[in-house]
PDB file of N, CA and C in Angstrom:
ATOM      1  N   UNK A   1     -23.696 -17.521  21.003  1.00  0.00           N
ATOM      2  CA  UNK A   1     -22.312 -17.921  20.838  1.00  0.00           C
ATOM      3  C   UNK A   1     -21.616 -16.937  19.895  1.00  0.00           C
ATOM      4  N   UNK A   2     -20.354 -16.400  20.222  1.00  0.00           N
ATOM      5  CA  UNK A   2     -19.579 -15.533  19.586  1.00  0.00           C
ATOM      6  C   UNK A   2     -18.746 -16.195  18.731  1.00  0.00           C
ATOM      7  N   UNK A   3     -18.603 -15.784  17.231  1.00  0.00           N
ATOM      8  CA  UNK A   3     -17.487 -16.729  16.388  1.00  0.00           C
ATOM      9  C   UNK A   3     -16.287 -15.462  16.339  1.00  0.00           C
ATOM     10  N   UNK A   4     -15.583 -16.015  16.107  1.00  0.00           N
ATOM     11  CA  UNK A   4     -14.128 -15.151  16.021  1.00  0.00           C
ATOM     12  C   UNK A   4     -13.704 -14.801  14.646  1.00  0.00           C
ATOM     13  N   UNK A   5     -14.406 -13.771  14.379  1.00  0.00           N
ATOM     14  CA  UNK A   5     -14.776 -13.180  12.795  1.00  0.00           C
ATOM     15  C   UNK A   5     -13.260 -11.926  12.686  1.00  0.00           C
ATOM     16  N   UNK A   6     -12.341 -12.031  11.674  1.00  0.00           N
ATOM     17  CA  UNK A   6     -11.465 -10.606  11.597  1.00  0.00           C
ATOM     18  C   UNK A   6     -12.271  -9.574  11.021  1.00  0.00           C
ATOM     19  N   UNK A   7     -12.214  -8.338  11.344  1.00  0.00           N
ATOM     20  CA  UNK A   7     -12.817  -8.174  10.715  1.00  0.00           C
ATOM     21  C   UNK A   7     -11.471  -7.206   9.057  1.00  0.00           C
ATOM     22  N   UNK A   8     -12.313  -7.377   8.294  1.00  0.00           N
ATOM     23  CA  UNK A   8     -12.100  -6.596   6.983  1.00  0.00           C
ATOM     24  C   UNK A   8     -12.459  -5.183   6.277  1.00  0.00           C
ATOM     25  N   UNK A   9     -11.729  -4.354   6.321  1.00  0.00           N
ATOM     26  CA  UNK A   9     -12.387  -3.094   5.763  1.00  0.00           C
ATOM     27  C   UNK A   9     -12.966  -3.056   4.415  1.00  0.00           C
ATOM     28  N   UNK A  10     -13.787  -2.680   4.402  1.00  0.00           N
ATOM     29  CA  UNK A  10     -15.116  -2.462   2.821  1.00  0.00           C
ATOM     30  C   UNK A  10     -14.287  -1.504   2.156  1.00  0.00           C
ATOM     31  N   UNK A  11     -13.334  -0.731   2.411  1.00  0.00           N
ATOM     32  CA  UNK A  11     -12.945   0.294   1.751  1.00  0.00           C
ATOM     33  C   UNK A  11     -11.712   0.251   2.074  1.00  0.00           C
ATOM     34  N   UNK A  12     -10.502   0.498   1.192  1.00  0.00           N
ATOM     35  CA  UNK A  12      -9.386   1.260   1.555  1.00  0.00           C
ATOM     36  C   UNK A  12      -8.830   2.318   1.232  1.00  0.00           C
ATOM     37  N   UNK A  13      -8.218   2.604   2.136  1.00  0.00           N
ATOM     38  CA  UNK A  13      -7.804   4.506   2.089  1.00  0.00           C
ATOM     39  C   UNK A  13      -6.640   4.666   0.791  1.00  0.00           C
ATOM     40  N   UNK A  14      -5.924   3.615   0.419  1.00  0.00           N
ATOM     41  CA  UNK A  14      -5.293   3.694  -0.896  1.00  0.00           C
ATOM     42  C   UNK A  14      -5.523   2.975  -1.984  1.00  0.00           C
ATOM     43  N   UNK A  15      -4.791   3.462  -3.474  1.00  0.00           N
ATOM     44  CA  UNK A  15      -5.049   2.977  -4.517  1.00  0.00           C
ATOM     45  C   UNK A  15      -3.879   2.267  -5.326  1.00  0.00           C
ATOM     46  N   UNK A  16      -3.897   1.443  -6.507  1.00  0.00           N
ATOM     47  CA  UNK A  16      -2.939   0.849  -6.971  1.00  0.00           C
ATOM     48  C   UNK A  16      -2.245   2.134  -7.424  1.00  0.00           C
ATOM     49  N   UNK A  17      -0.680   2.568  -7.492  1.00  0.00           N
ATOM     50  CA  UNK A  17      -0.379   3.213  -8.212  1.00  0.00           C
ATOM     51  C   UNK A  17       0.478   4.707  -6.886  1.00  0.00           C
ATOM     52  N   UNK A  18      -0.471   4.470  -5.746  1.00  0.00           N
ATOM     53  CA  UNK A  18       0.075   5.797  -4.799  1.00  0.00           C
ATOM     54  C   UNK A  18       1.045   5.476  -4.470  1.00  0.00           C
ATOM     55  N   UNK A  19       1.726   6.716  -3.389  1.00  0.00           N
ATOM     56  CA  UNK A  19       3.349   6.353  -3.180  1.00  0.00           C
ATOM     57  C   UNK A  19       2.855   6.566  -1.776  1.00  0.00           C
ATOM     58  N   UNK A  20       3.569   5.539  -1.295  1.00  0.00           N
ATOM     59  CA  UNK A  20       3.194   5.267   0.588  1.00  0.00           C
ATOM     60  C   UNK A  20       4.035   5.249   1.284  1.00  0.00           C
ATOM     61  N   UNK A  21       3.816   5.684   2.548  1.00  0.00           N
ATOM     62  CA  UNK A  21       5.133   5.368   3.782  1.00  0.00           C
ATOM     63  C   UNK A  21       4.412   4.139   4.802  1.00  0.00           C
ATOM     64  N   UNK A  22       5.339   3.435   4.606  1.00  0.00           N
ATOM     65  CA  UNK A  22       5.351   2.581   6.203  1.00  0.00           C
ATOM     66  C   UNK A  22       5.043   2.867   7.473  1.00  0.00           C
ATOM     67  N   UNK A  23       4.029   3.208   8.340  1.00  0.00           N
ATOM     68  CA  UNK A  23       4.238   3.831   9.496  1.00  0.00           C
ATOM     69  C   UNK A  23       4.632   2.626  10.635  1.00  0.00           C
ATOM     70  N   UNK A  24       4.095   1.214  10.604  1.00  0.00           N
ATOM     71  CA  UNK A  24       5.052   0.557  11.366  1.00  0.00           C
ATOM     72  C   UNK A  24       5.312  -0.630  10.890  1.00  0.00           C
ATOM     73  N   UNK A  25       6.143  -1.589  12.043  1.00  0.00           N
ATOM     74  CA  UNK A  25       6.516  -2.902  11.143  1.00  0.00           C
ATOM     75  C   UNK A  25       8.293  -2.640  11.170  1.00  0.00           C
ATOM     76  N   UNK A  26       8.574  -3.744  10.397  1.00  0.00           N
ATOM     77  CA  UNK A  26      10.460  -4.236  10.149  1.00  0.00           C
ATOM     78  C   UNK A  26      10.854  -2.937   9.297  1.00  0.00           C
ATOM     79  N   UNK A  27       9.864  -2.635   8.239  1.00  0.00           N
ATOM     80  CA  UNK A  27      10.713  -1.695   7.050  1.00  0.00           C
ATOM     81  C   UNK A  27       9.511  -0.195   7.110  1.00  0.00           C
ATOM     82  N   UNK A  28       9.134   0.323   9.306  1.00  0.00           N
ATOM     83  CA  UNK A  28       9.101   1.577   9.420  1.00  0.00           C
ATOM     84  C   UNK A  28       9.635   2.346   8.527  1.00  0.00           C
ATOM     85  N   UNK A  29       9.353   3.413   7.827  1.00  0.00           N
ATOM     86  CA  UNK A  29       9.321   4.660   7.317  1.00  0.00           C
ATOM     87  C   UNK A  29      10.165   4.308   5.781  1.00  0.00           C
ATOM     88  N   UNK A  30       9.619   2.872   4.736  1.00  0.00           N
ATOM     89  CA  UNK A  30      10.244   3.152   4.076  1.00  0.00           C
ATOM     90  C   UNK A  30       9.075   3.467   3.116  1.00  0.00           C
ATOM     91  N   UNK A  31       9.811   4.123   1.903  1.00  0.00           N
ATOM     92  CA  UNK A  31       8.395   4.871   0.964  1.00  0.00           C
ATOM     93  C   UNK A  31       8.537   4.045  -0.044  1.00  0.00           C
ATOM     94  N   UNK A  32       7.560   3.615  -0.829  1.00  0.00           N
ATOM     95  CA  UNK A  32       7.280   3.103  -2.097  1.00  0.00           C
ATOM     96  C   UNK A  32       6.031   3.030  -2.771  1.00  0.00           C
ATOM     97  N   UNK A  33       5.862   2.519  -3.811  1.00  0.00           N
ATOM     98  CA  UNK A  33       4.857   2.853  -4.743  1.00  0.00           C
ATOM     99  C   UNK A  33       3.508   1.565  -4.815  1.00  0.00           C
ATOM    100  N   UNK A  34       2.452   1.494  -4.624  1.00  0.00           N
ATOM    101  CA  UNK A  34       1.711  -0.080  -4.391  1.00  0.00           C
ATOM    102  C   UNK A  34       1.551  -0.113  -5.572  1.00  0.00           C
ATOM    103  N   UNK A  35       1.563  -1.479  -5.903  1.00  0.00           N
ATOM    104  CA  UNK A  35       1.776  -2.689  -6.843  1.00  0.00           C
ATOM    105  C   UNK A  35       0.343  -3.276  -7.181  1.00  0.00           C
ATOM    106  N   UNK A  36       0.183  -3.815  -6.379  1.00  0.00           N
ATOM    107  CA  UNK A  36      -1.119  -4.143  -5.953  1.00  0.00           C
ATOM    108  C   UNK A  36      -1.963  -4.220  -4.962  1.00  0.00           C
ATOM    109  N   UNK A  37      -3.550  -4.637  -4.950  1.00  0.00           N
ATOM    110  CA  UNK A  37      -4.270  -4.062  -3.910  1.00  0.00           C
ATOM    111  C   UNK A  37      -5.325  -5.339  -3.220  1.00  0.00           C
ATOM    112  N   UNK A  38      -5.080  -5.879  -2.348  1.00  0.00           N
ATOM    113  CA  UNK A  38      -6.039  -7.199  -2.095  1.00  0.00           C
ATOM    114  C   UNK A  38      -7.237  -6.768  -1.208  1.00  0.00           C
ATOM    115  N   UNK A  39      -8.569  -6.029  -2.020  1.00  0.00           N
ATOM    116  CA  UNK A  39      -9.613  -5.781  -1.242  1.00  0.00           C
ATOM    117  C   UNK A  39      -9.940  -6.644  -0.002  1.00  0.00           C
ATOM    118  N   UNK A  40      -9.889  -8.324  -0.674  1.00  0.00           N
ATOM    119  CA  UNK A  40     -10.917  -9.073   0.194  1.00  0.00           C
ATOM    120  C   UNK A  40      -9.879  -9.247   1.704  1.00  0.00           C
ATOM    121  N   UNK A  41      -9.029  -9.381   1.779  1.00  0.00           N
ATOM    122  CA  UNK A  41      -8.084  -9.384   2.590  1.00  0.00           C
ATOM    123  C   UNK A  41      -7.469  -7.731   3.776  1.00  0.00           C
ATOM    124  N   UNK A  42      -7.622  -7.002   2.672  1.00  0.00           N
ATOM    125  CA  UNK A  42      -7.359  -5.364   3.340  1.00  0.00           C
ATOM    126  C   UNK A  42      -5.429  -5.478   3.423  1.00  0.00           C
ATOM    127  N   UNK A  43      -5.299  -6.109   2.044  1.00  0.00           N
ATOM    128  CA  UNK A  43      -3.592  -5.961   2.131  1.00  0.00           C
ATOM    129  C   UNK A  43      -3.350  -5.092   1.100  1.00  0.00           C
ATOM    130  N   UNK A  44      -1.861  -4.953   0.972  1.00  0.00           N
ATOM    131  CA  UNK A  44      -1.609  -4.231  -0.435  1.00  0.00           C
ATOM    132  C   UNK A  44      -0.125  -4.574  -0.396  1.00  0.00           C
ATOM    133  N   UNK A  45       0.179  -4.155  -1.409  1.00  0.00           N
ATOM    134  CA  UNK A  45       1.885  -5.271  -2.041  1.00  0.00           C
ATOM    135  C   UNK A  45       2.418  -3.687  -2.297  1.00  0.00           C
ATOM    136  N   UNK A  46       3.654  -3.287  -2.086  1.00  0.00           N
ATOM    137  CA  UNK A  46       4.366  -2.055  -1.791  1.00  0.00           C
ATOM    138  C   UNK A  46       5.797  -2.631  -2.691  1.00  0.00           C
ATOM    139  N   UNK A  47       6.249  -1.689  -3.527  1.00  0.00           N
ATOM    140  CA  UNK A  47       7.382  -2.394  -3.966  1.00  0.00           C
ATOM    141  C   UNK A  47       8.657  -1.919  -3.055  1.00  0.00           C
ATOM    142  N   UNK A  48       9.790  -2.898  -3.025  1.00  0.00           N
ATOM    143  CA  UNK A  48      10.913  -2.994  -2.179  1.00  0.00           C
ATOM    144  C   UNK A  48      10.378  -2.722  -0.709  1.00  0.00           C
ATOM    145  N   UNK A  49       9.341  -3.346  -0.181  1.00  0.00           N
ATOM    146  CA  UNK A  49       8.836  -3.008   1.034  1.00  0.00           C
ATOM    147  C   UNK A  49       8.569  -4.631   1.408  1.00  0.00           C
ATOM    148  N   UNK A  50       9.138  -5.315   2.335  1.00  0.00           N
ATOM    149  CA  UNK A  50       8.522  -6.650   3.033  1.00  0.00           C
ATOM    150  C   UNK A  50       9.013  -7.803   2.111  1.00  0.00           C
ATOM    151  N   UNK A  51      10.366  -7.499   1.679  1.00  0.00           N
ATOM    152  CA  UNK A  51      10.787  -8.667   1.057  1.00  0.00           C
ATOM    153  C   UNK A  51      10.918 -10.045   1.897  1.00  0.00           C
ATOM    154  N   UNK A  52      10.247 -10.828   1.009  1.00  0.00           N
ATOM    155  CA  UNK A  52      10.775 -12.281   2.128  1.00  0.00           C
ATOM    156  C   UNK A  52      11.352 -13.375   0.897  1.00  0.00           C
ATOM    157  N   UNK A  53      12.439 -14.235   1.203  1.00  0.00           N
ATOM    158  CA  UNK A  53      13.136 -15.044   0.511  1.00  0.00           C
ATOM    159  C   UNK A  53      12.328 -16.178   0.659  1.00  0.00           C
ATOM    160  N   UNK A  54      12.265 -16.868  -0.833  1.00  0.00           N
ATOM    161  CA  UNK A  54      11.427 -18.056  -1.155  1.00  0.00           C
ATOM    162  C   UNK A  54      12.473 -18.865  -1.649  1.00  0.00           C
ATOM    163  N   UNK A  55      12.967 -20.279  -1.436  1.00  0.00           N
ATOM    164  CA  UNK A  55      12.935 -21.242  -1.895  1.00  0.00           C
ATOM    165  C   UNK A  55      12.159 -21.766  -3.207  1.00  0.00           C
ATOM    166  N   UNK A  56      13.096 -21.686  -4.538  1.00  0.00           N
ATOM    167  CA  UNK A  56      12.099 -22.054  -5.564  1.00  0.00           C
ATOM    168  C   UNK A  56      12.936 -23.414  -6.794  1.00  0.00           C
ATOM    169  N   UNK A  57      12.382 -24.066  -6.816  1.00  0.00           N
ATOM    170  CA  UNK A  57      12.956 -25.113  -7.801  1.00  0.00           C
ATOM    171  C   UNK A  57      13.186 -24.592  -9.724  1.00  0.00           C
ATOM    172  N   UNK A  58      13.965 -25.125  -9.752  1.00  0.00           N
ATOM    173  CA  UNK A  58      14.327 -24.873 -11.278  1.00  0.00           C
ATOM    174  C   UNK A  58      13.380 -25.432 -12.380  1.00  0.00           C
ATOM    175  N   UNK A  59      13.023 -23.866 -13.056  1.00  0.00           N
ATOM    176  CA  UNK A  59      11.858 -23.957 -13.506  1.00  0.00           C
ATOM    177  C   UNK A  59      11.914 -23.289 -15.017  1.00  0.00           C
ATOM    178  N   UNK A  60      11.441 -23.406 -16.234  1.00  0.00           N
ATOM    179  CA  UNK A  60      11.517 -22.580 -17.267  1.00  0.00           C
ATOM    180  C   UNK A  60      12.062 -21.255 -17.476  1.00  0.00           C
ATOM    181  N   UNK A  61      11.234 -20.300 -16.016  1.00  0.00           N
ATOM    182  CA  UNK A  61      11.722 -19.074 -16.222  1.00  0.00           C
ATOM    183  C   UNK A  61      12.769 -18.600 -15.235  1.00  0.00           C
ATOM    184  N   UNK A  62      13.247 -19.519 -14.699  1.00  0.00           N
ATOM    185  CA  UNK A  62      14.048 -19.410 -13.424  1.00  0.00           C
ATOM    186  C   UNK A  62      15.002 -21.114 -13.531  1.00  0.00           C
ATOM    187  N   UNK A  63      15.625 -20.922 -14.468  1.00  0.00           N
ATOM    188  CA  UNK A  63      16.818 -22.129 -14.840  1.00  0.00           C
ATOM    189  C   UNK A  63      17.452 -22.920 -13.731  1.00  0.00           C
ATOM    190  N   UNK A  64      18.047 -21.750 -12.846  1.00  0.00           N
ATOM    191  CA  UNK A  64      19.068 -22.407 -11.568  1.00  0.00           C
ATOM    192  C   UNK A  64      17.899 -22.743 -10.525  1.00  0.00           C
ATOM    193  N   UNK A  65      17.129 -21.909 -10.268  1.00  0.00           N
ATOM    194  CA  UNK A  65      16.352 -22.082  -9.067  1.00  0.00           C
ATOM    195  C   UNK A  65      16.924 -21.470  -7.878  1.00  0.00           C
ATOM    196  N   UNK A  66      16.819 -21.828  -6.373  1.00  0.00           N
ATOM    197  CA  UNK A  66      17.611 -21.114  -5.463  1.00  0.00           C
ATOM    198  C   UNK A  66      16.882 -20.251  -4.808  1.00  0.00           C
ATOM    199  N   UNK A  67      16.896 -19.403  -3.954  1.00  0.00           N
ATOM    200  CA  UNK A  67      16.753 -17.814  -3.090  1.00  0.00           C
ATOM    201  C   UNK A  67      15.884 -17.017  -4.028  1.00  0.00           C
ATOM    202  N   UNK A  68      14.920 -16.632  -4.254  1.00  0.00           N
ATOM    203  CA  UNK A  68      14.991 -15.190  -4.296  1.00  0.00           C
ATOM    204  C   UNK A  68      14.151 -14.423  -3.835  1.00  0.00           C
ATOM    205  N   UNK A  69      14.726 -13.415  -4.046  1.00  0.00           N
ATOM    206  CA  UNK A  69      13.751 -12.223  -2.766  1.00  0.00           C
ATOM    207  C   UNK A  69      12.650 -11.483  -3.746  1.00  0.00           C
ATOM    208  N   UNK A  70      11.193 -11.600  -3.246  1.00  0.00           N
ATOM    209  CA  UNK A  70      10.151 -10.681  -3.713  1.00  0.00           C
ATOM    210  C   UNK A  70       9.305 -10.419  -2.176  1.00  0.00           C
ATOM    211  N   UNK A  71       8.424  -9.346  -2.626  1.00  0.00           N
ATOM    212  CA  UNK A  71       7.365  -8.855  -2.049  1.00  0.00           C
ATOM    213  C   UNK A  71       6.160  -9.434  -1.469  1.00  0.00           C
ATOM    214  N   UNK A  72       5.985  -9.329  -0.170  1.00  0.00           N
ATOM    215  CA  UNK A  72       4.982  -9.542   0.749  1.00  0.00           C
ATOM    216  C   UNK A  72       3.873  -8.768   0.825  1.00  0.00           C
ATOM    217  N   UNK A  73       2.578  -8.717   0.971  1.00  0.00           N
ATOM    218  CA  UNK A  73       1.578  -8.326   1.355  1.00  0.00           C
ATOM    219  C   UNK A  73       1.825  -7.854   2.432  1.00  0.00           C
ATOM    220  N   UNK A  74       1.429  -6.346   3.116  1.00  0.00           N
ATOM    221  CA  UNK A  74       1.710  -6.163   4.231  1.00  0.00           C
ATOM    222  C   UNK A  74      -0.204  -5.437   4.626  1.00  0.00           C
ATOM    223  N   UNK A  75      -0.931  -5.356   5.653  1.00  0.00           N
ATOM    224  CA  UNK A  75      -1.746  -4.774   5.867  1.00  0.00           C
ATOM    225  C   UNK A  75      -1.826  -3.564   5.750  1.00  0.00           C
ATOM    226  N   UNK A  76      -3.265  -2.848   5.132  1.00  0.00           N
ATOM    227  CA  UNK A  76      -3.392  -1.448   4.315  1.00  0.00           C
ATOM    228  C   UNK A  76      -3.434  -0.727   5.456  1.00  0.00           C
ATOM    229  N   UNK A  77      -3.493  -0.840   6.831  1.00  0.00           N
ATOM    230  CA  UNK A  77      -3.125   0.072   8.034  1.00  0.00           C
ATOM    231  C   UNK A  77      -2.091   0.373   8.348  1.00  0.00           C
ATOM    232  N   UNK A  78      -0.846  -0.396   7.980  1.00  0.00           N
ATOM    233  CA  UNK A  78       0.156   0.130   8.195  1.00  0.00           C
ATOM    234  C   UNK A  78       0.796   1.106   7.152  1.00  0.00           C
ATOM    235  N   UNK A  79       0.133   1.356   6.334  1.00  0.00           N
ATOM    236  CA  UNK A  79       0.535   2.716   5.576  1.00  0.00           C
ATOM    237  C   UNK A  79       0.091   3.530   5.122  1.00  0.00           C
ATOM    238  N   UNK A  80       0.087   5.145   4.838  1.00  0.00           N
ATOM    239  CA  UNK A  80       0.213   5.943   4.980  1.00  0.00           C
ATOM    240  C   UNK A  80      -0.041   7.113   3.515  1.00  0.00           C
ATOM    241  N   UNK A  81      -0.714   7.250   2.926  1.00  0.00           N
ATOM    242  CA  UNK A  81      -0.078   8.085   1.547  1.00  0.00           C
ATOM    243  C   UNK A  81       0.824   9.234   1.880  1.00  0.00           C
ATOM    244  N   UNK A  82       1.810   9.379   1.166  1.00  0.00           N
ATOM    245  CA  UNK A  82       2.851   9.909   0.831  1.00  0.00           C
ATOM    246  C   UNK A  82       2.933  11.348   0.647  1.00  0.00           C
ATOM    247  N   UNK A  83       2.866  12.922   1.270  1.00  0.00           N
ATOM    248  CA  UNK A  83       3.341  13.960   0.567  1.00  0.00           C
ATOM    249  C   UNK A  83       4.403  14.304  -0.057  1.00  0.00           C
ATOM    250  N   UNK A  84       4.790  14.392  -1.146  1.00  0.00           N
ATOM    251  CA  UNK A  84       5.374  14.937  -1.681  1.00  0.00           C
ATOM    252  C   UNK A  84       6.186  16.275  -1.063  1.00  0.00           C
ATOM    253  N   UNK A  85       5.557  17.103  -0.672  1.00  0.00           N
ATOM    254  CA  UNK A  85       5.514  18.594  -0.239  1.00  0.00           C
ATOM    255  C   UNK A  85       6.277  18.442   1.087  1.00  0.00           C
ATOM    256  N   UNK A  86       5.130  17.945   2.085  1.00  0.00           N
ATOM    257  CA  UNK A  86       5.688  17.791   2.612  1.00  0.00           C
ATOM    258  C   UNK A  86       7.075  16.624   3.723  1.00  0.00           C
ATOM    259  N   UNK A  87       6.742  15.601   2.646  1.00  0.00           N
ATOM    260  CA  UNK A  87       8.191  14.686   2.783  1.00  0.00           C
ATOM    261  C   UNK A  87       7.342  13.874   4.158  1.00  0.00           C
ATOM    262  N   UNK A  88       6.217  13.717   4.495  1.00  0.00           N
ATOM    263  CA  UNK A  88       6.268  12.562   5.279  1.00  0.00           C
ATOM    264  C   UNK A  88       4.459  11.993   4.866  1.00  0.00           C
ATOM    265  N   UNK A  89       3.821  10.948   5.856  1.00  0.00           N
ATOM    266  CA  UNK A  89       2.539  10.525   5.440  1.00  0.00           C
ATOM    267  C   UNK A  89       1.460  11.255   5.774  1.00  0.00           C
ATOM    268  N   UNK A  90       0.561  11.634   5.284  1.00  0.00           N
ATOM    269  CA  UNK A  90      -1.108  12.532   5.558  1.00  0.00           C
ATOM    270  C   UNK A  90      -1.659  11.831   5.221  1.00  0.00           C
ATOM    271  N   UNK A  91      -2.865  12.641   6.343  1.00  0.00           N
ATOM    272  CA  UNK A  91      -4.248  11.811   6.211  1.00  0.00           C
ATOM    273  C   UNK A  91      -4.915  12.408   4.766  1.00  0.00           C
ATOM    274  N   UNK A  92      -6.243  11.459   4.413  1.00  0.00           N
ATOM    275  CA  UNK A  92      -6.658  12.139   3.503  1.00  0.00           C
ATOM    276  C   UNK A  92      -7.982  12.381   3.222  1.00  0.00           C
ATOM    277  N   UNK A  93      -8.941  13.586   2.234  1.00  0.00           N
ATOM    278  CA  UNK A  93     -10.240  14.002   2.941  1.00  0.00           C
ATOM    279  C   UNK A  93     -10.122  13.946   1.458  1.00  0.00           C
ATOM    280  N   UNK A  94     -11.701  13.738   1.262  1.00  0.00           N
ATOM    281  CA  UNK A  94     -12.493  13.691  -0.380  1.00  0.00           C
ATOM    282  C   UNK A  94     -12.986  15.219  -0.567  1.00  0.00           C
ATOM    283  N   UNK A  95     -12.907  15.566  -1.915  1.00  0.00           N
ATOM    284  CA  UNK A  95     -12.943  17.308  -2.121  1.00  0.00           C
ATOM    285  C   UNK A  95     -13.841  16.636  -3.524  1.00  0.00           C
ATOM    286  N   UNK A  96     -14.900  17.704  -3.948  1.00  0.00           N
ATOM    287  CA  UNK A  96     -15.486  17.640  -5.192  1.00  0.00           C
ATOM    288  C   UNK A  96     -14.977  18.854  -5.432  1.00  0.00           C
ATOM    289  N   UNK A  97     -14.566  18.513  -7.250  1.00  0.00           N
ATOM    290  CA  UNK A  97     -13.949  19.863  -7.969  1.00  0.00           C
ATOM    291  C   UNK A  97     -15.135  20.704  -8.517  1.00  0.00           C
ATOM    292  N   UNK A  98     -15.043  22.005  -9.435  1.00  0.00           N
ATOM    293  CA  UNK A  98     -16.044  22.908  -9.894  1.00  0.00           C
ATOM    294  C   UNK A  98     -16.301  21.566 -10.640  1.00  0.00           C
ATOM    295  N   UNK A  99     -15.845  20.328 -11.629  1.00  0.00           N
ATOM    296  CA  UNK A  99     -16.633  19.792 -12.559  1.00  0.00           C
ATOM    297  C   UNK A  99     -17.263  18.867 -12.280  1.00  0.00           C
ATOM    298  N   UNK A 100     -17.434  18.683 -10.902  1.00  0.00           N
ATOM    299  CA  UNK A 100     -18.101  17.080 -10.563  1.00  0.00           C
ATOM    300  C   UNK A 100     -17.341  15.799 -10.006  1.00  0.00           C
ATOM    301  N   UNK A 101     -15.872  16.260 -10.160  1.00  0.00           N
ATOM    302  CA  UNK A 101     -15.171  15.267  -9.904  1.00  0.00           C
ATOM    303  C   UNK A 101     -14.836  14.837  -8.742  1.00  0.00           C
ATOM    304  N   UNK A 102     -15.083  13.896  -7.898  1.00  0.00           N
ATOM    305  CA  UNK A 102     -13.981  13.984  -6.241  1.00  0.00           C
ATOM    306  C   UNK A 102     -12.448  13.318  -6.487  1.00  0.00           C
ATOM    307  N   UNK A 103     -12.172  13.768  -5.982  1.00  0.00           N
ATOM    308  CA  UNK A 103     -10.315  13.394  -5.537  1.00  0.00           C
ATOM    309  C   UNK A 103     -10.142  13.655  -4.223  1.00  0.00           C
ATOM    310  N   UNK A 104      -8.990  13.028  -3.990  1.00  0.00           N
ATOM    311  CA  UNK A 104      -8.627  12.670  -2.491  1.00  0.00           C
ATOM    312  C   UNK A 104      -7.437  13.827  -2.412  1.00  0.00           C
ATOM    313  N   UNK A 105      -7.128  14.568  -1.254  1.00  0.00           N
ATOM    314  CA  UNK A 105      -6.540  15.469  -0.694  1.00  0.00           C
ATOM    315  C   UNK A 105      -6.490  15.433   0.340  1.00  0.00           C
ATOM    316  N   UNK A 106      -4.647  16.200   0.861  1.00  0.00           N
ATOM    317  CA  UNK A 106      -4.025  16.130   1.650  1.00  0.00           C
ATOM    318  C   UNK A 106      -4.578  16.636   3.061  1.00  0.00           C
ATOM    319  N   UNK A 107      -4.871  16.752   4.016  1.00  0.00           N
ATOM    320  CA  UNK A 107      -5.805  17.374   5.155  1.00  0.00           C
ATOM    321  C   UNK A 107      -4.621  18.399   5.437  1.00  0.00           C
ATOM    322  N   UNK A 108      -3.196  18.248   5.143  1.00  0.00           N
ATOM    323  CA  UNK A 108      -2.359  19.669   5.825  1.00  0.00           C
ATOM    324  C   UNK A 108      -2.179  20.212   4.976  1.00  0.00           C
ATOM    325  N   UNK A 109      -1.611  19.995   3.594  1.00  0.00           N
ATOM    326  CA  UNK A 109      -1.112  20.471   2.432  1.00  0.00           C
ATOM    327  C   UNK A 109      -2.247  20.758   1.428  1.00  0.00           C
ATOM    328  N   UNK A 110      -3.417  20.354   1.545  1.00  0.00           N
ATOM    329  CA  UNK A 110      -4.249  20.119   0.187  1.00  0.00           C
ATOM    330  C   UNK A 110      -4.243  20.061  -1.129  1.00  0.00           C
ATOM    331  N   UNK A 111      -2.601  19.196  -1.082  1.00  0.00           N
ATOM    332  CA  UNK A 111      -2.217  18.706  -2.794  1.00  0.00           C
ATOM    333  C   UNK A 111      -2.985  17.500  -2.818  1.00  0.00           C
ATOM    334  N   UNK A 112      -3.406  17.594  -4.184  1.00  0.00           N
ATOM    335  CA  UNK A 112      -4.351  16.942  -4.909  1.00  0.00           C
ATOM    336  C   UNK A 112      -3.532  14.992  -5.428  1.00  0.00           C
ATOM    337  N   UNK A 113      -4.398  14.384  -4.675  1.00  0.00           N
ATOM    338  CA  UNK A 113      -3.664  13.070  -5.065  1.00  0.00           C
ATOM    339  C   UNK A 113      -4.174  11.971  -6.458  1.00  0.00           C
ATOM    340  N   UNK A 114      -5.238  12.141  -7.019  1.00  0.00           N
ATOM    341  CA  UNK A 114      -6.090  11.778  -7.883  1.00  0.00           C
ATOM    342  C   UNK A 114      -5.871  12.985  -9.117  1.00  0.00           C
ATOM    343  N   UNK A 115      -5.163  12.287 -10.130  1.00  0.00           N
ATOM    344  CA  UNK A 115      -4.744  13.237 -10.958  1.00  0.00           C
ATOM    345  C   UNK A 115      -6.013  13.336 -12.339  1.00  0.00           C
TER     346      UNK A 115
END
């Protein structure tokens, strides 16, 4: 018998802190910076990317209550790390430096993304 398992990636291709493009979805090709990173899930939180409006009651830190708009989890496949250089998303390949170190790099550009 087959169970209907999603599956989850063990690894993701980005980190808290990179700057990403959207490659598909409502907010295609917009760039922003991740926020945060939900391994067990394979999401990641993108800022000004996948806003959805919540309904929230009046609360200590939020007096009136009402609308407001924050950030959605969107799946770590739909995006992309960011060149700089060259202004759209690359793939990316692991490089060890002369000191031992690996960092992640651009496969067209080979700017260094792991500072």
């Amino acid at each position: 018998m087959k169970r209907n398992v999603k599956s989850v990636p063990n690894k993701l291709h980005v980190k808290t802190g990179d700057k990403v493009i959207v490659i598909s979805g409502k907010d295609k090709g917009k760039v922003g910076k991740i926020t945060r990173v939900f391994t067990k899930t394979g999401k990641v939180l993108v800022e000004s990317v996948n806003l959805v409006t919540r309904a929230t009651k009046a609360s200590v830190q939020n007096p009136r209550g009402g609308l407001i708009k924050k950030e959605a989890p969107i799946f770590s496949c739909k995006v992309m790390v960011y060149d700089e250089s060259l202004k759209k998303g690359v793939k990316t390949a692991k490089k060890v430096l002369e000191n031992g170190q690996k960092v992640r790099v651009s496969k067209k550009s080979s700017e260094q993304f792991d500072k």
